[in-house]
Protein backbone atom coordinates (compact mmCIF):
# COMPACT_ATOMS: atom_id res chain seq x y z
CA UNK A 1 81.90 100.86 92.90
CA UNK A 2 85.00 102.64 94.41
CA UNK A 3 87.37 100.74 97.11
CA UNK A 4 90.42 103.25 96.66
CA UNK A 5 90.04 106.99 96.01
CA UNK A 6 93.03 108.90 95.77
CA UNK A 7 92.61 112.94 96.72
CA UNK A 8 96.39 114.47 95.54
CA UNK A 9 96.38 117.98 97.25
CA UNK A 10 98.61 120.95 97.41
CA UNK A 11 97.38 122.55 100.82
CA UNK A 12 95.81 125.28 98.82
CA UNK A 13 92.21 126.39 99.07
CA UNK A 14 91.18 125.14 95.86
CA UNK A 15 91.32 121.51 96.42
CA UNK A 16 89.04 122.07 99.47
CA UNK A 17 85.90 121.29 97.41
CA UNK A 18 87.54 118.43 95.96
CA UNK A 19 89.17 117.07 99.64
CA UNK A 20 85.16 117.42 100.42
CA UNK A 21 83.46 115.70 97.09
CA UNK A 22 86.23 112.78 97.95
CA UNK A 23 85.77 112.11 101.67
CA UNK A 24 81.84 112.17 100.71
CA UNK A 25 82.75 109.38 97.91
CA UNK A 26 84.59 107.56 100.57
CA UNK A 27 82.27 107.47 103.21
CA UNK A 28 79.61 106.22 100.08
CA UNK A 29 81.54 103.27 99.07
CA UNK A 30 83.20 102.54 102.27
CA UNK A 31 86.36 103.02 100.55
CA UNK A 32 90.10 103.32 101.35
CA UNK A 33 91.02 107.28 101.19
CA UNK A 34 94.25 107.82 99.44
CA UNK A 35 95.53 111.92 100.57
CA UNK A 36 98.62 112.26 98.44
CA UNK A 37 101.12 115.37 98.68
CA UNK A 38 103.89 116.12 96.38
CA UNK A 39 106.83 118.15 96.53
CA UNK A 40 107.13 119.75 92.55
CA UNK A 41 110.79 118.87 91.95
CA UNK A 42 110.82 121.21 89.16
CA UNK A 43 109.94 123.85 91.22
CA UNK A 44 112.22 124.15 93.98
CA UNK A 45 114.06 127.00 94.49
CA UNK A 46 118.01 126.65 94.69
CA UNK A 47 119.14 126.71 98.60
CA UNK A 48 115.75 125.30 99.57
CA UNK A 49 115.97 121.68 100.91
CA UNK A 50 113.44 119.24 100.11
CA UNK A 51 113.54 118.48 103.53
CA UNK A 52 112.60 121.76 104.68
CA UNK A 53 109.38 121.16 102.50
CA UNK A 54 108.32 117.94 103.76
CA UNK A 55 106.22 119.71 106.91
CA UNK A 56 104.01 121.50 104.69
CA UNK A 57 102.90 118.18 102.66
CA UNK A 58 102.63 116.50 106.21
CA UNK A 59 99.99 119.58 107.47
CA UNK A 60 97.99 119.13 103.85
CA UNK A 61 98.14 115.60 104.15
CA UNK A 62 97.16 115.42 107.59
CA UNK A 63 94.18 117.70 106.57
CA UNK A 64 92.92 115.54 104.35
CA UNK A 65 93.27 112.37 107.14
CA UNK A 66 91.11 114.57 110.00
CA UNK A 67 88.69 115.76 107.72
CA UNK A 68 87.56 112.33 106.70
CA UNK A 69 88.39 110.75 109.60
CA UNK A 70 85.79 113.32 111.40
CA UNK A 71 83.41 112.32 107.86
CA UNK A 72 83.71 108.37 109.37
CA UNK A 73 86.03 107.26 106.93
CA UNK A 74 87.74 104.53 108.39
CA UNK A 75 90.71 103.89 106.26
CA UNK A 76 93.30 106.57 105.43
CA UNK A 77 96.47 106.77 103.70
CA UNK A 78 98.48 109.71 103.56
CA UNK A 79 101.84 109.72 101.39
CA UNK A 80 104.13 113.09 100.98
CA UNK A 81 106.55 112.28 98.31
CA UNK A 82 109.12 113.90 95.66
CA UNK A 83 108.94 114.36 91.39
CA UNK A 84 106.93 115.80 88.95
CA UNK A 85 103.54 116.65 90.27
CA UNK A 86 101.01 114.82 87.24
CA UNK A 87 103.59 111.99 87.04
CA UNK A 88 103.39 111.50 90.83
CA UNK A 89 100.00 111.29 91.20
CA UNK A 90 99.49 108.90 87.81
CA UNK A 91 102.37 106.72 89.85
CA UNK A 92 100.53 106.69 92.73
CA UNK A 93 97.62 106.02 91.43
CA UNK A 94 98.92 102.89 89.65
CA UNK A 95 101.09 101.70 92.81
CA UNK A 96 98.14 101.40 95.05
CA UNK A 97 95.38 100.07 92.15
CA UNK A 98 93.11 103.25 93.19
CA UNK A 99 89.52 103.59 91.47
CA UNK A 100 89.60 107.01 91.01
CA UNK A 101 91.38 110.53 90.87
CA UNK A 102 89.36 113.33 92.47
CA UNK A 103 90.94 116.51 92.04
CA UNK A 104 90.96 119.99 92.29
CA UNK A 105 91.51 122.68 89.39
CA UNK A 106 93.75 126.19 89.55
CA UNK A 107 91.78 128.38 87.91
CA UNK A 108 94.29 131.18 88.21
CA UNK A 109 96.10 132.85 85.56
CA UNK A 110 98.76 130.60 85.18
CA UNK A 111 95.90 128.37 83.33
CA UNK A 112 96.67 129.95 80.07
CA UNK A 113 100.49 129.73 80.15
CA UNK A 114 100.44 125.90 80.82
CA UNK A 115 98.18 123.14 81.25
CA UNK A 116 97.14 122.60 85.05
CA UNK A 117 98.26 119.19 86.87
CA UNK A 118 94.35 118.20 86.48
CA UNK A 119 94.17 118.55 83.02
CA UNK A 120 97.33 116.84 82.89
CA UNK A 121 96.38 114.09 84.69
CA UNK A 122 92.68 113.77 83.50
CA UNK A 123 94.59 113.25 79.65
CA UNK A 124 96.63 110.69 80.86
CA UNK A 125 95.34 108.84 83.34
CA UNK A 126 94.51 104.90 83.17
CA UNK A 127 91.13 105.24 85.47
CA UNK A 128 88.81 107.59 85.90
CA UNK A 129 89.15 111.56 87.06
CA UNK A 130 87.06 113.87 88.24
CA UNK A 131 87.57 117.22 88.26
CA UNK A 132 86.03 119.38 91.32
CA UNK A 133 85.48 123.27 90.10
């Protein structure tokens, strides 16, 4: 049923449940696992080079790639890139043809000042998205 999943990620501890309900999928459906990173544009900080950032995505991408690797998943692709977080991952997620989203959800305060990336990307998205509490 699935032959690409794509897993974006953030490092943080809530997308651990959904880096776990994805490499489960994956190992399923003998699918490709997609681990994408990316570096919020609109977020960074003046004096802070994007460069300097690039690291971090590598160590939450890199995550992703043992975890399922260790799981048996045999194919792995991990991509740290730069823009707008939703818009990244709906990119990506047309680039490469994946079958489905899995992501995490913030469920911090900032929830009610803005819609989350998930929600975001679960309204606009072109394939299917599930969303890991």
């Amino acid at each position: 049923m699935y032959d690409d999943i794509l897993v974006p990620t953030d490092g943080r501890d809530n997308t651990e449940r959904a880096i776990e309900e994805a490499v489960g999928l994956a190992v399923a459906h003998d699918a490709t696992l997609h681990a994408l990173y990316v570096i919020n544009s609109a977020q960074v900080a003046p004096g802070i080079d994007f460069d300097d950032l690039e690291p971090i995505g590598e160590e939450a991408v890199g995550h992703v790639a043992s975890r399922a690797e260790a799981a048996g998943v045999e194919d792995v692709r991990t991509t740290v890139q730069h823009g707008l977080r939703h818009r990244a991952i709906l990119e990506y997620a047309d680039e490469a043809d994946v079958d489905l989203i899995v992501m995490g959800r913030n469920r911090g305060l900032e929830r009610f000042l803005r819609k989350s990336v998930s929600d975001q990307v679960a309204e606009s998205a072109s394939r299917p998205v599930l969303v890991v509490e």
